[in-house]
Each structure stands twice: as C-alpha cells, then as structure tokens.
N, C-alpha and C. Protein backbone atom coordinates (compact mmCIF):
# COMPACT_ATOMS: atom_id res chain seq x y z
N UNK A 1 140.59 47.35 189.55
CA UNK A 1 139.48 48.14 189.06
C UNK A 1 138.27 47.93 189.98
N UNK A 2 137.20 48.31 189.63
CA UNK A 2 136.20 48.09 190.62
C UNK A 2 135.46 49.64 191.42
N UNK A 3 134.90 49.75 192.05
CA UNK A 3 134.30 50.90 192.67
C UNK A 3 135.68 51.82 193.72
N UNK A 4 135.78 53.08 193.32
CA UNK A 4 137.32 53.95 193.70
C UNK A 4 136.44 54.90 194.24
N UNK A 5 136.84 54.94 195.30
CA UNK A 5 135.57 55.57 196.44
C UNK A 5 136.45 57.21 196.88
N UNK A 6 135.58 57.73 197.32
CA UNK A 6 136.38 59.39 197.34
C UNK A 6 135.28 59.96 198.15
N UNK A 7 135.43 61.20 199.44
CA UNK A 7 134.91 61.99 199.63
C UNK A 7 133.59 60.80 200.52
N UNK A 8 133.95 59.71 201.05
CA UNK A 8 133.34 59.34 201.94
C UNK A 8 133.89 58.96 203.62
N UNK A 9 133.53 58.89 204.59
CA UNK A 9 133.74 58.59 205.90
C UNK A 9 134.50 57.26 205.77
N UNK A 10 134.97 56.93 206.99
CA UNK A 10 135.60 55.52 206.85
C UNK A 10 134.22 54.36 206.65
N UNK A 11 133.44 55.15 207.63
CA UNK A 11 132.57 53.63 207.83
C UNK A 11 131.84 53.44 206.26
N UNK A 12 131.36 54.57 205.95
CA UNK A 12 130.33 54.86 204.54
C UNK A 12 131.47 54.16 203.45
N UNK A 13 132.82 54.17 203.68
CA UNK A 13 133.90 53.51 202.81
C UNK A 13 133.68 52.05 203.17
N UNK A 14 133.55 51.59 204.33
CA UNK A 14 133.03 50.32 204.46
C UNK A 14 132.20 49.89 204.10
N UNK A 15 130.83 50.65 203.99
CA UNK A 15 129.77 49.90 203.41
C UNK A 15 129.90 49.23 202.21
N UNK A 16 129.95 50.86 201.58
CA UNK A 16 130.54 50.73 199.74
C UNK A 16 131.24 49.51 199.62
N UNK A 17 132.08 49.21 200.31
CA UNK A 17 132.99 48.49 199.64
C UNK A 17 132.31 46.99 199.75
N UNK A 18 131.80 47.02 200.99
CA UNK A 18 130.87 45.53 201.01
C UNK A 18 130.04 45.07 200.33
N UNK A 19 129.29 46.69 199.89
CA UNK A 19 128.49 46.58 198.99
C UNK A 19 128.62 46.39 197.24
N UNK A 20 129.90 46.52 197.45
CA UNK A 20 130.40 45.87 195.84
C UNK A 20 130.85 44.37 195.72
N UNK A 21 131.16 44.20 196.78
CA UNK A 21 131.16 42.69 196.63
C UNK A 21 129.59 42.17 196.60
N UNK A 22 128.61 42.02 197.39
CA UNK A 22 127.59 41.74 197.28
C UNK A 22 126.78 41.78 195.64
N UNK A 23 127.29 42.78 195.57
CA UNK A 23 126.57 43.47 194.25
C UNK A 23 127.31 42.86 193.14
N UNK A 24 128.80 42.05 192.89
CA UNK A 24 129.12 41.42 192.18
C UNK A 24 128.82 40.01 192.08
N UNK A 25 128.86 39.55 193.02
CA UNK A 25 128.93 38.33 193.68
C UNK A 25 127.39 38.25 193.01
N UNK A 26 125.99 38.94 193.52
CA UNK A 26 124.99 38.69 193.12
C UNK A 26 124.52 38.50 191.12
N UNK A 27 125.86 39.70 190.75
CA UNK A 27 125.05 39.70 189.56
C UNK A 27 125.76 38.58 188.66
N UNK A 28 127.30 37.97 189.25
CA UNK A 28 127.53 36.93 189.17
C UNK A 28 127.06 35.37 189.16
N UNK A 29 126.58 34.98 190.26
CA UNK A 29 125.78 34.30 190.67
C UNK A 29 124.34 34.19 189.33
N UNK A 30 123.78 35.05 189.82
CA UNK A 30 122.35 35.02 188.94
C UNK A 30 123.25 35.19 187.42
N UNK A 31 124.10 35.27 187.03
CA UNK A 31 124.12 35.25 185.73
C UNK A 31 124.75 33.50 185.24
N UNK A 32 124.88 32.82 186.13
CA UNK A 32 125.64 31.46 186.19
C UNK A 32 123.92 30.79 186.43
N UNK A 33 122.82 31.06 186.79
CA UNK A 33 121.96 30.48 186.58
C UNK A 33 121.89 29.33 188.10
N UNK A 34 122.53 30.05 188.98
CA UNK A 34 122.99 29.20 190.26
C UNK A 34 121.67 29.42 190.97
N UNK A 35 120.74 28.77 191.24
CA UNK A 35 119.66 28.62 191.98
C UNK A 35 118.28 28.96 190.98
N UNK A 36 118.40 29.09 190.24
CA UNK A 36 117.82 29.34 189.24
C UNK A 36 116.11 30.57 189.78
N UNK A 37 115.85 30.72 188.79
CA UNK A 37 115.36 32.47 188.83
C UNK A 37 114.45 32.45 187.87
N UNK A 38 113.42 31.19 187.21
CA UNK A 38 111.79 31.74 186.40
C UNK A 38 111.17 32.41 186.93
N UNK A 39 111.25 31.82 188.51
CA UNK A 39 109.98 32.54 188.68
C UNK A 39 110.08 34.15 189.25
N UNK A 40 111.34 34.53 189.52
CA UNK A 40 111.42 36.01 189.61
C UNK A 40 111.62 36.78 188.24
N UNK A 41 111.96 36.08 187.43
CA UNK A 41 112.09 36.61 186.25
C UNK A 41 110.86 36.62 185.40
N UNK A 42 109.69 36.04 185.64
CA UNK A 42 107.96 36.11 185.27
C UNK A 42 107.60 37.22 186.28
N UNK A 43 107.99 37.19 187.41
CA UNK A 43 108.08 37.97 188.10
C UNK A 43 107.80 39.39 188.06
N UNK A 44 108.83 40.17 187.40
CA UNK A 44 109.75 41.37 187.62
C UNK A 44 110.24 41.88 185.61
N UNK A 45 109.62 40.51 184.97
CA UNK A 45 109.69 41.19 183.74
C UNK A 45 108.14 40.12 183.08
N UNK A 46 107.55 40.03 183.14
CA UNK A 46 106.62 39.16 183.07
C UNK A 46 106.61 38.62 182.06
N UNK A 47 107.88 37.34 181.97
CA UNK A 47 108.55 36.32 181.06
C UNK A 47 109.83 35.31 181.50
N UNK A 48 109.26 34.01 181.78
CA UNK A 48 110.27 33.34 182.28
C UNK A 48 110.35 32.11 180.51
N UNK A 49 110.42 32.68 179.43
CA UNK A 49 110.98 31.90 178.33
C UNK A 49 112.17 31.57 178.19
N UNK A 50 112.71 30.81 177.83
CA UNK A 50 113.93 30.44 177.17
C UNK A 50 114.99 31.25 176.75
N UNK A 51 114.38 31.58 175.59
CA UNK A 51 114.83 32.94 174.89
C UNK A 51 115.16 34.29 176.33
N UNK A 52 114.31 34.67 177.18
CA UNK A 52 114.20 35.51 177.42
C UNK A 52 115.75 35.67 178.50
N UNK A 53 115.56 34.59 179.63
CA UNK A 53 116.18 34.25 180.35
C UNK A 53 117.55 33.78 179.75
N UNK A 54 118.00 33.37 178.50
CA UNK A 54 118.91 33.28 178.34
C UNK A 54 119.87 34.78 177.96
N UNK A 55 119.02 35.86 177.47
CA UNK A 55 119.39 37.26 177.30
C UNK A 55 119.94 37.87 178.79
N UNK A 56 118.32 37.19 179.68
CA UNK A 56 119.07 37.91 181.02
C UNK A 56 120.13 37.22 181.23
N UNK A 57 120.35 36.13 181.50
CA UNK A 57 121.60 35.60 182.08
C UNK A 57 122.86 36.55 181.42
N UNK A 58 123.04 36.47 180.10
CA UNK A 58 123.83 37.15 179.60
C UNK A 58 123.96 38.92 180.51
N UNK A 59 123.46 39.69 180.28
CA UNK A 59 123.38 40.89 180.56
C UNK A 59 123.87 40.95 181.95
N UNK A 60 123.27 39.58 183.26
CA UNK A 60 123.81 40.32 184.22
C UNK A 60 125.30 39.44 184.39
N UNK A 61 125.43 38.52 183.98
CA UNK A 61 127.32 38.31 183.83
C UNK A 61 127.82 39.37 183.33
N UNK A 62 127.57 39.71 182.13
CA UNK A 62 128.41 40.99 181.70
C UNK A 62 128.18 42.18 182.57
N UNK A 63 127.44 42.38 183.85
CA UNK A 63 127.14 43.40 184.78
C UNK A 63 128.34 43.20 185.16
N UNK A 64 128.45 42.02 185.85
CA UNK A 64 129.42 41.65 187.25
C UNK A 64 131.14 41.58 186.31
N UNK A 65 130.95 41.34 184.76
CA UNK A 65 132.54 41.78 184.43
C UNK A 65 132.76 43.36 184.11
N UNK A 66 131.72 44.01 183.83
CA UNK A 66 132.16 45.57 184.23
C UNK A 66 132.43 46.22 184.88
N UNK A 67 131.52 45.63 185.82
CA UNK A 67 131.62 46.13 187.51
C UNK A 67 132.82 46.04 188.25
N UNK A 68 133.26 44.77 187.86
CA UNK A 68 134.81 44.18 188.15
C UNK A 68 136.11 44.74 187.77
N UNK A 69 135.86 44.70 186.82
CA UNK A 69 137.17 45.39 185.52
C UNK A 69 136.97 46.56 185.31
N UNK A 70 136.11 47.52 185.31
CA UNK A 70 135.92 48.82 184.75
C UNK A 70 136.21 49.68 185.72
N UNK A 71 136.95 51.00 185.99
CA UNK A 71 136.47 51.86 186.82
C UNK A 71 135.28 52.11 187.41
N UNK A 72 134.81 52.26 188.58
CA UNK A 72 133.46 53.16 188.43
C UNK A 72 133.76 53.93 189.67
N UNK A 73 133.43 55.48 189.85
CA UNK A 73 134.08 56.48 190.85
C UNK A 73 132.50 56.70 191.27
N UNK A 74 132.78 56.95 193.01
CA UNK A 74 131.16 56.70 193.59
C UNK A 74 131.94 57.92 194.75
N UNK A 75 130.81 59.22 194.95
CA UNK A 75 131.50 59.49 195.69
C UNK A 75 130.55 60.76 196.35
N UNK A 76 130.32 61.05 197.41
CA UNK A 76 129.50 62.25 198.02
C UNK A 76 129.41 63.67 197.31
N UNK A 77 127.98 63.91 196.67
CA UNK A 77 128.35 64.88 196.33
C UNK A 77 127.76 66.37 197.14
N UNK A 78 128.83 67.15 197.32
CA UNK A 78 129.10 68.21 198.23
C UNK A 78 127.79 68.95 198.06
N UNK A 79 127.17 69.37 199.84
CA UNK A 79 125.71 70.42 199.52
C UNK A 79 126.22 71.61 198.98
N UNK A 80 125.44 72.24 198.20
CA UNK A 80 125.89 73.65 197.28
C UNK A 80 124.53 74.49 198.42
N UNK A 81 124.02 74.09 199.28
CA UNK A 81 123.76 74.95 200.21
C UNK A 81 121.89 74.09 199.88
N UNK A 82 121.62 73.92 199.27
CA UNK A 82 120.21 74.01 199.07
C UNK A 82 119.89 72.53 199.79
N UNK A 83 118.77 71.72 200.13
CA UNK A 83 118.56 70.56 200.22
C UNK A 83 117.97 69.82 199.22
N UNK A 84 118.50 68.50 199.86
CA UNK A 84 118.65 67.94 198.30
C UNK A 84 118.22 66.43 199.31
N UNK A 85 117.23 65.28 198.45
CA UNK A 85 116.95 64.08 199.45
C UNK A 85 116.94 63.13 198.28
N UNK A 86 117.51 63.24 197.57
CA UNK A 86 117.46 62.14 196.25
C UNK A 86 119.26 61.33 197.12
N UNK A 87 118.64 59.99 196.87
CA UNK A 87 119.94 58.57 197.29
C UNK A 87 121.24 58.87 196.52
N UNK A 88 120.78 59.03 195.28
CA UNK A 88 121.76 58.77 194.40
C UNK A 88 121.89 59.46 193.10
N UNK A 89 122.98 59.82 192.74
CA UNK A 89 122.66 60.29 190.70
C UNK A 89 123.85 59.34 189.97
N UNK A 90 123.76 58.77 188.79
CA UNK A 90 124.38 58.33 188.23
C UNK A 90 124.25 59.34 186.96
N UNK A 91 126.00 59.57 186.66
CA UNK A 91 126.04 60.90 185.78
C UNK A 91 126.71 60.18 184.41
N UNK A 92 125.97 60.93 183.27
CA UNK A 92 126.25 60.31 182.10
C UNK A 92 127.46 59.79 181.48
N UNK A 93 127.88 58.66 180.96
CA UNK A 93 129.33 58.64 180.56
C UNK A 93 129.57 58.90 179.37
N UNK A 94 130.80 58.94 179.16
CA UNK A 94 131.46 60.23 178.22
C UNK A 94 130.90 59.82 176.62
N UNK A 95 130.76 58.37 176.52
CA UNK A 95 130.28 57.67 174.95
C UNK A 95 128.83 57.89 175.83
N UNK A 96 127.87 58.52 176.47
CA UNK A 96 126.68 58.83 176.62
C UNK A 96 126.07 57.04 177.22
N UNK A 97 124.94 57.56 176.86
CA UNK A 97 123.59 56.47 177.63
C UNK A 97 123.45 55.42 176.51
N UNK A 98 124.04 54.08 177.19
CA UNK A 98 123.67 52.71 176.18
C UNK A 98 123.90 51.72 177.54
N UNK A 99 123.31 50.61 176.54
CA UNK A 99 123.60 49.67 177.43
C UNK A 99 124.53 49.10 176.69
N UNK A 100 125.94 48.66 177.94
CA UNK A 100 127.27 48.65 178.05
C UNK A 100 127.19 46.84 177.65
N UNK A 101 126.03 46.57 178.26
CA UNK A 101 125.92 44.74 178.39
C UNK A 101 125.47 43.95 177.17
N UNK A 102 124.94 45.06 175.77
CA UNK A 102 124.54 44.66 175.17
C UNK A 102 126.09 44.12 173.64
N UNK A 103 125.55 43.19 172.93
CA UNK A 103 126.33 42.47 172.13
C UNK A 103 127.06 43.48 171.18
N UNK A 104 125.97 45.01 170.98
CA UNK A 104 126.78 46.15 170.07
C UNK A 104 127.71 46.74 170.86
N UNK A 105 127.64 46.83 172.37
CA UNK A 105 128.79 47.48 172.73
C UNK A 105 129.65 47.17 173.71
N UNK A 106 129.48 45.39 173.94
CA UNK A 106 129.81 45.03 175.50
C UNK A 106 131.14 44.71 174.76
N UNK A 107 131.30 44.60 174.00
CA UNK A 107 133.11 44.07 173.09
C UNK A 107 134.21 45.11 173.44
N UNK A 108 133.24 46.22 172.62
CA UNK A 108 133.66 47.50 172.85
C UNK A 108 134.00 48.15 173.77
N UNK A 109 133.72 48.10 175.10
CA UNK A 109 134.02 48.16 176.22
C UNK A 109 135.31 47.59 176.90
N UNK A 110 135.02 46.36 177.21
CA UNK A 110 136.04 45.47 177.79
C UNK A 110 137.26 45.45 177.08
N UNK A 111 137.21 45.73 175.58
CA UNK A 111 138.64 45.66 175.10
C UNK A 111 139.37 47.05 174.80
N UNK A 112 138.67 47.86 174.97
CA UNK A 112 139.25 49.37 174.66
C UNK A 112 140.28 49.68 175.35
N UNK A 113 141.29 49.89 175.05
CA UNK A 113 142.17 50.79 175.82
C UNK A 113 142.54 52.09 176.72
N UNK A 114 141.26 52.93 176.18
CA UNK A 114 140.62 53.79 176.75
C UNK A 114 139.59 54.19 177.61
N UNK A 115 139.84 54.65 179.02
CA UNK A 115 139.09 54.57 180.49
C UNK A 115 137.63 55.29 180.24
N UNK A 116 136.33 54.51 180.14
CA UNK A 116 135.25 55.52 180.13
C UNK A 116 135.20 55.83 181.64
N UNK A 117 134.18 56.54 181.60
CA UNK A 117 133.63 57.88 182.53
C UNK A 117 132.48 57.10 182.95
N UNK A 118 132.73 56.44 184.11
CA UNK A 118 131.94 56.26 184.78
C UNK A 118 131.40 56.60 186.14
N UNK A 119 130.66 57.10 186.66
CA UNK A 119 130.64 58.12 187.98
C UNK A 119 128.93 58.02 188.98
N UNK A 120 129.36 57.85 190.24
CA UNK A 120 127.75 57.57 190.77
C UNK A 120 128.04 58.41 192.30
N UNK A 121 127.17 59.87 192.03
CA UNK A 121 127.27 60.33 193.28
C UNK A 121 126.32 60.66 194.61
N UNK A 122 126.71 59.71 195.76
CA UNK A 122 125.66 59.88 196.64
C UNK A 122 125.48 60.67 197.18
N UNK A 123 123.93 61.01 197.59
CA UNK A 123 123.03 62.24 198.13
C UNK A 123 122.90 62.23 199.31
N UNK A 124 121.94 63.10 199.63
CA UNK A 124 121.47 63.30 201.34
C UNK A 124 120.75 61.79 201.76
N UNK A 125 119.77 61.56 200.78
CA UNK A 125 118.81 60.56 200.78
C UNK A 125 120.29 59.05 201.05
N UNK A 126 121.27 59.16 200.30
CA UNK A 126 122.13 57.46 201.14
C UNK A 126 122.01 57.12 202.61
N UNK A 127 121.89 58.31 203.36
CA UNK A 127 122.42 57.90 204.86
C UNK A 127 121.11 57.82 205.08
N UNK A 128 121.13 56.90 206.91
CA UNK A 128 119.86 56.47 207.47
C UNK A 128 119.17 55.51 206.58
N UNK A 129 119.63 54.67 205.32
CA UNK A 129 118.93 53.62 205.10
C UNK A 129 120.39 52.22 205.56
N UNK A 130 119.48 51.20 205.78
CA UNK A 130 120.31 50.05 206.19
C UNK A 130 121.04 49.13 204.86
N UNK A 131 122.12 49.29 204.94
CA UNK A 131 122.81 48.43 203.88
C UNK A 131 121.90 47.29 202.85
N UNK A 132 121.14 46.54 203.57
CA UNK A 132 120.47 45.43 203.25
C UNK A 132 118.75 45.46 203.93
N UNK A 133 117.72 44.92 203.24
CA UNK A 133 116.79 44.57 203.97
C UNK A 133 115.82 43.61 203.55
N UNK A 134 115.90 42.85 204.81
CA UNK A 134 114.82 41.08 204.61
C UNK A 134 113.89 41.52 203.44
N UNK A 135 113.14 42.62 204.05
CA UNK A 135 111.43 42.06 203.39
C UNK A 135 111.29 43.08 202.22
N UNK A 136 110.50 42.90 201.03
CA UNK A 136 110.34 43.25 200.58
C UNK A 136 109.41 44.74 200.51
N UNK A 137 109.88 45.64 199.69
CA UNK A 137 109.55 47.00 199.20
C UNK A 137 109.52 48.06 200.13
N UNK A 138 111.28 47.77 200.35
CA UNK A 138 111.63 48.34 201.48
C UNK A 138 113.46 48.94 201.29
N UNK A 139 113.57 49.81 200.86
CA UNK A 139 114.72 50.94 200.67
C UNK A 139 116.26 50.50 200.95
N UNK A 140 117.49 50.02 200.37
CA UNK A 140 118.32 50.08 200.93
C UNK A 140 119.49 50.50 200.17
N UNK A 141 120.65 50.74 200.73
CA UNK A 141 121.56 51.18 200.05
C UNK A 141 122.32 49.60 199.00
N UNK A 142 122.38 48.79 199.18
CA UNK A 142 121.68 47.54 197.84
C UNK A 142 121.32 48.02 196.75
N UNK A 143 119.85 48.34 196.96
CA UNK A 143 119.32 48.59 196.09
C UNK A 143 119.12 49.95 195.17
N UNK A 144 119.68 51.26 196.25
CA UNK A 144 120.22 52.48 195.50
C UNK A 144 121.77 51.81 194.85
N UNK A 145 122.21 51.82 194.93
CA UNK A 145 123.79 51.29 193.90
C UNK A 145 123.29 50.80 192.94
N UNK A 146 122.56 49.65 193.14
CA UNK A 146 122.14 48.68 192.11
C UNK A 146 121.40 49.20 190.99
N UNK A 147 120.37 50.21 191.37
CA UNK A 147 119.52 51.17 190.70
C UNK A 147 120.38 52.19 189.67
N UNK A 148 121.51 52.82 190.08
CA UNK A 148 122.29 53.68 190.32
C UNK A 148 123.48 53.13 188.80
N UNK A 149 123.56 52.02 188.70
CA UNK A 149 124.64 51.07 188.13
C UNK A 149 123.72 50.41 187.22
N UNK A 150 122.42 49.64 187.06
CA UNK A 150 122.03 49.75 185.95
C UNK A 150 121.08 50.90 185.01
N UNK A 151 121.14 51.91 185.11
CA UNK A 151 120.68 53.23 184.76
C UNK A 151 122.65 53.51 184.03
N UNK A 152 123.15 53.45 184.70
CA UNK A 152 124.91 54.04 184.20
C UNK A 152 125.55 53.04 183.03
N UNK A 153 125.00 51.42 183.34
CA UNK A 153 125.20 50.49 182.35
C UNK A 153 125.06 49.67 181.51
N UNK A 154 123.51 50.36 181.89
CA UNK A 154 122.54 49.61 180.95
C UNK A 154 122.00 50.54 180.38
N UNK A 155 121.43 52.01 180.73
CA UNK A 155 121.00 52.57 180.09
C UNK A 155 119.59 52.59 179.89
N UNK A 156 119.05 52.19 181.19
CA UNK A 156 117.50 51.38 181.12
C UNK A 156 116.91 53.03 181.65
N UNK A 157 115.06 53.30 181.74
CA UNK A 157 114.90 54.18 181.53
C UNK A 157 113.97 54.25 183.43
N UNK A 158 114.10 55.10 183.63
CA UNK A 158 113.46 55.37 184.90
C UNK A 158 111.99 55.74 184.47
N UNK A 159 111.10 54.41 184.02
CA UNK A 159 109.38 54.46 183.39
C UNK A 159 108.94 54.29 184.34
N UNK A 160 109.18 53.74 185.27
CA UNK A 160 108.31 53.59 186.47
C UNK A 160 109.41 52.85 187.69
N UNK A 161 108.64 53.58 188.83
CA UNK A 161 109.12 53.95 190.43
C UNK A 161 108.17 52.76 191.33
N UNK A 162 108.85 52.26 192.29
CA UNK A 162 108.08 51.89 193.30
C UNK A 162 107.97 50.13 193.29
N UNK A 163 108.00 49.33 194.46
CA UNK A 163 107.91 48.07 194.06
C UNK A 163 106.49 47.66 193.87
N UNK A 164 105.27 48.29 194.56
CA UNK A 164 103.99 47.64 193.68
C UNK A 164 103.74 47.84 192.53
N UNK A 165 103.97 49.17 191.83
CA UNK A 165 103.82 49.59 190.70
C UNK A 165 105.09 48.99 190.00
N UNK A 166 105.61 48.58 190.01
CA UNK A 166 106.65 47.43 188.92
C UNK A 166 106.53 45.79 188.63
N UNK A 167 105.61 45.90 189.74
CA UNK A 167 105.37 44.37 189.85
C UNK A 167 103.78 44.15 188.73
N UNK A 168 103.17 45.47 189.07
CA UNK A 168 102.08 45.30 187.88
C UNK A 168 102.77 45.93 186.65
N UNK A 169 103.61 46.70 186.48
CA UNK A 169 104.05 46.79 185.14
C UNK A 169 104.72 45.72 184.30
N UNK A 170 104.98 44.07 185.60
CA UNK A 170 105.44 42.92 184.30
C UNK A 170 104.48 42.67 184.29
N UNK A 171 103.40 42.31 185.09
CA UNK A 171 101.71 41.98 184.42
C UNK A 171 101.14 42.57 183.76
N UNK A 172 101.73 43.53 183.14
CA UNK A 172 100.39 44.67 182.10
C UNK A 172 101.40 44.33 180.88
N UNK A 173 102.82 44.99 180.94
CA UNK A 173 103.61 45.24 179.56
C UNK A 173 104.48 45.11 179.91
N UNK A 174 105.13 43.53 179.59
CA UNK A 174 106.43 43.17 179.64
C UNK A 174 107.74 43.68 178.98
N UNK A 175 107.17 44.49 177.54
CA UNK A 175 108.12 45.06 176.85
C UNK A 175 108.50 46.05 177.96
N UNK A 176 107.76 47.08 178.31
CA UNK A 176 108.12 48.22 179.33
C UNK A 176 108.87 47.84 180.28
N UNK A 177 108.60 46.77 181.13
CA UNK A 177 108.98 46.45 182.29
C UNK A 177 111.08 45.99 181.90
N UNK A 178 110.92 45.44 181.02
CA UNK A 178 112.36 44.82 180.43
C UNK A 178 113.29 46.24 180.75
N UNK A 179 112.64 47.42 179.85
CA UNK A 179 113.15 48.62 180.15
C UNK A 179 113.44 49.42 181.24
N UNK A 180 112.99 48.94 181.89
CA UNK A 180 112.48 49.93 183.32
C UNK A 180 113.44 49.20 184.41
N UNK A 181 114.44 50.54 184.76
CA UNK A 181 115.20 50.57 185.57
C UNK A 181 114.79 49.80 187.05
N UNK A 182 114.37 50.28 187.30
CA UNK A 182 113.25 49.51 188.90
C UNK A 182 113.18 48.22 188.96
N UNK A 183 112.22 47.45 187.33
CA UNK A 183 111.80 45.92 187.14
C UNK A 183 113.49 45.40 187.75
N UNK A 184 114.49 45.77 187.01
CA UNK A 184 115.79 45.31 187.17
C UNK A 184 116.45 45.48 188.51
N UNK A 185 116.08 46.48 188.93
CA UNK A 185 116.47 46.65 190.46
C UNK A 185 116.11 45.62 191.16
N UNK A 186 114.62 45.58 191.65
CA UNK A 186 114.44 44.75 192.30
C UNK A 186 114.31 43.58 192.14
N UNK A 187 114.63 43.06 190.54
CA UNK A 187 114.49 41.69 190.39
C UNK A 187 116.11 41.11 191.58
N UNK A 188 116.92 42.11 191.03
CA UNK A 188 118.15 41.38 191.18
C UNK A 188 118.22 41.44 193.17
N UNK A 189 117.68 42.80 193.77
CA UNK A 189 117.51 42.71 195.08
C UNK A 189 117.25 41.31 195.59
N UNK A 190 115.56 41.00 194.89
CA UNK A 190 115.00 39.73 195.35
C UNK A 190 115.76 38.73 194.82
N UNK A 191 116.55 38.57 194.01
CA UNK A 191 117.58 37.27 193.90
C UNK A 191 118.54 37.57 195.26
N UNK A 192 119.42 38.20 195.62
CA UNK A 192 120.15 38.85 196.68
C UNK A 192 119.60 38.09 197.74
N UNK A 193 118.45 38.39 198.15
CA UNK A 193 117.17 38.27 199.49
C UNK A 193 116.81 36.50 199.53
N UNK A 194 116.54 36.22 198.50
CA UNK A 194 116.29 34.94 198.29
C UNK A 194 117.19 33.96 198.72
N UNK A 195 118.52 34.62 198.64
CA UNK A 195 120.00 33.44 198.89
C UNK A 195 120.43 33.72 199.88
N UNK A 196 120.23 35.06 200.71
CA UNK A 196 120.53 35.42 201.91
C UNK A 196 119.98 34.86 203.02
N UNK A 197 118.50 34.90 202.57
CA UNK A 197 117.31 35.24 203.81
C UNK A 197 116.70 34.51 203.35
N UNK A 198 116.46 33.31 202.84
CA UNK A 198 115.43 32.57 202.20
C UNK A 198 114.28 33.07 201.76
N UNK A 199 113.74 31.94 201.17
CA UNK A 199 112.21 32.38 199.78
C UNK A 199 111.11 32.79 200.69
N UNK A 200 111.47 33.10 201.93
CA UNK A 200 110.10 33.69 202.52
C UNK A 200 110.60 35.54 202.28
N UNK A 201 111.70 35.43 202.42
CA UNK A 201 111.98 37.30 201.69
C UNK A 201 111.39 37.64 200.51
N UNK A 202 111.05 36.58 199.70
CA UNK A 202 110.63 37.30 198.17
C UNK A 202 109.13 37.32 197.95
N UNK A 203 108.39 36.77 199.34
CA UNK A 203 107.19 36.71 199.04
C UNK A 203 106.05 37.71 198.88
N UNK A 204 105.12 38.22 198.46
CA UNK A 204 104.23 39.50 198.10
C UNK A 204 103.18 39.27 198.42
C-alpha cells in the first residue's frame, strides 16, 4: 500500500516515491517523540502542554500508519487547455472530509475491509520547485504533499496561507492555528529540516 503513482515521468516517479518515504519516516519519527518538538509545537500551534502534545503525537503516528497501509493515488492532472498554477488538489474521499487520525474514525479506517478513495492530483505549479529546502518559508514539493495529505486526512481547513502569517496565527489563536492546514504543514516541514539540516534551518 502506500502512494500508487500514475501519469507521471520516470524521474517525477522518483521524486514521489522518495518523497513518501521522507514523509513517513518524518511523521513517524515526530510521532515517537524522537528528538523531541515543544518548542516547534509552541511554535506552529501556540501550545507546547502536555495534554496538547500528547494529541499531536498521536495524530501524526496515525499519519504515518495511513500513509503506509492505505492506498493513496497521486497523479498529474491532464491540462483541459486553460492554465492552471496551483501545486496540488487533494480531492474529496468517498466517506467525505474528516479527520481520518482522529479516535471517531481512525479504528474505522484501518480495520475496514473496504478501499477508501483517496486521491492527490499534481498541477502545473509541482514542477520547478526543489524536492526539499534548508531555509525556511520557502516552497517545496515536501511540503506541497504534506499540505496536500493533511487537508485529505485530516480534514484541517485551509484558514490561513503563508509561513509568516501562520506563525502569528499560533500567537494570536491557537484554537485556529490547531485547524489550519499550513500551522501543520510547516510544523512537520520544520521537524523534517531540523533532523536533516540542523536547528539553524528552523530559525525565524
């Protein structure tokens, strides 16, 4: 199981595929609490509690066993003639928009017998960005998947865009930020960056 790639180049099949390991491996990792993560998690949801961090931990292990075990079909989607510069769409699955990680439906998932619909198709906007990148608030195909995959499995809401403007949305309203597709993006990027490239990557 895992990411079933279609309608891409060999090399763009290479990326993908690297890029699912990375992308497991990371949400793995950070969900094992391996290098540990308050202060990106005060960070990027503006709350490094007990309580709080023990929810995240949960949510992104159960990322990296969906991601693993579940289908997910990722695949170019064809110009219908017009231009189009958006990275990525992640298209609704068939039981609709929830989060997959949560305790009402992460059971439900993993034990079903029946294949959901999971689907993420890349745009004009994928190509010409670099797989990975050091410094912060800076575009990569990382972080479109990642974006792309918790919006498809979490169900989080696209409230706000952009890495300065997310970084003040955990300093204003942490409830929002929890929600917000982006806070989660780049928290998990800058965990990624941090173990790669050391703690001078995560700095602002």
């Amino acid at each position: 199981m895992g990411f079933i790639i279609k309608d891409l180049n060999f090399d763009q099949q290479d990326v993908v595929e690297t890029l699912e390991n990375d992308i497991v491996s990371t949400f793995r990792i950070a969900g094992l609490f391996q290098g540990g993560y308050n202060v990106l998690s005060k960070q990027w949801f503006g709350d490094e509690s007990a309580l709080w961090v023990t929810k995240l931990q949960c949510s992104l292990n159960r990322m990296a066993i969906i991601i693993a075990t579940k289908s997910i079909h990722i695949f170019f989607l064809k110009d219908d003639g017009g231009y189009r510069s958006n990275a990525a769409t992640a298209f609704k699955p068939r039981s609709g928009w929830k989060d997959y990680t949560s305790d009402e439906h992460y059971d439900n998932l993993i034990s079903s017998k029946k294949s959901e619909t999971f689907s993420i198709g890349l745009d004009t906007g994928w190509y010409g960005k670099p797989p990975h990148c050091q410094f912060v608030a800076q575009q990569s195909q990382f972080i479109i998947l990642v974006h792309e995959l918790i919006l498809l499995l979490m169900g989080k809401k696209d409230d706000m865009h952009h890495y300065y403007s997310c970084l003040g949305l955990a300093n204003t309203n942490s409830r929002r930020a929890k929600g917000n597709t982006d806070n989660w993006t780049f928290f998990v990027d800058a965990y990624w960056r941090k173990n790669n490239y050391g703690p001078q990557s995560i700095s602002i």
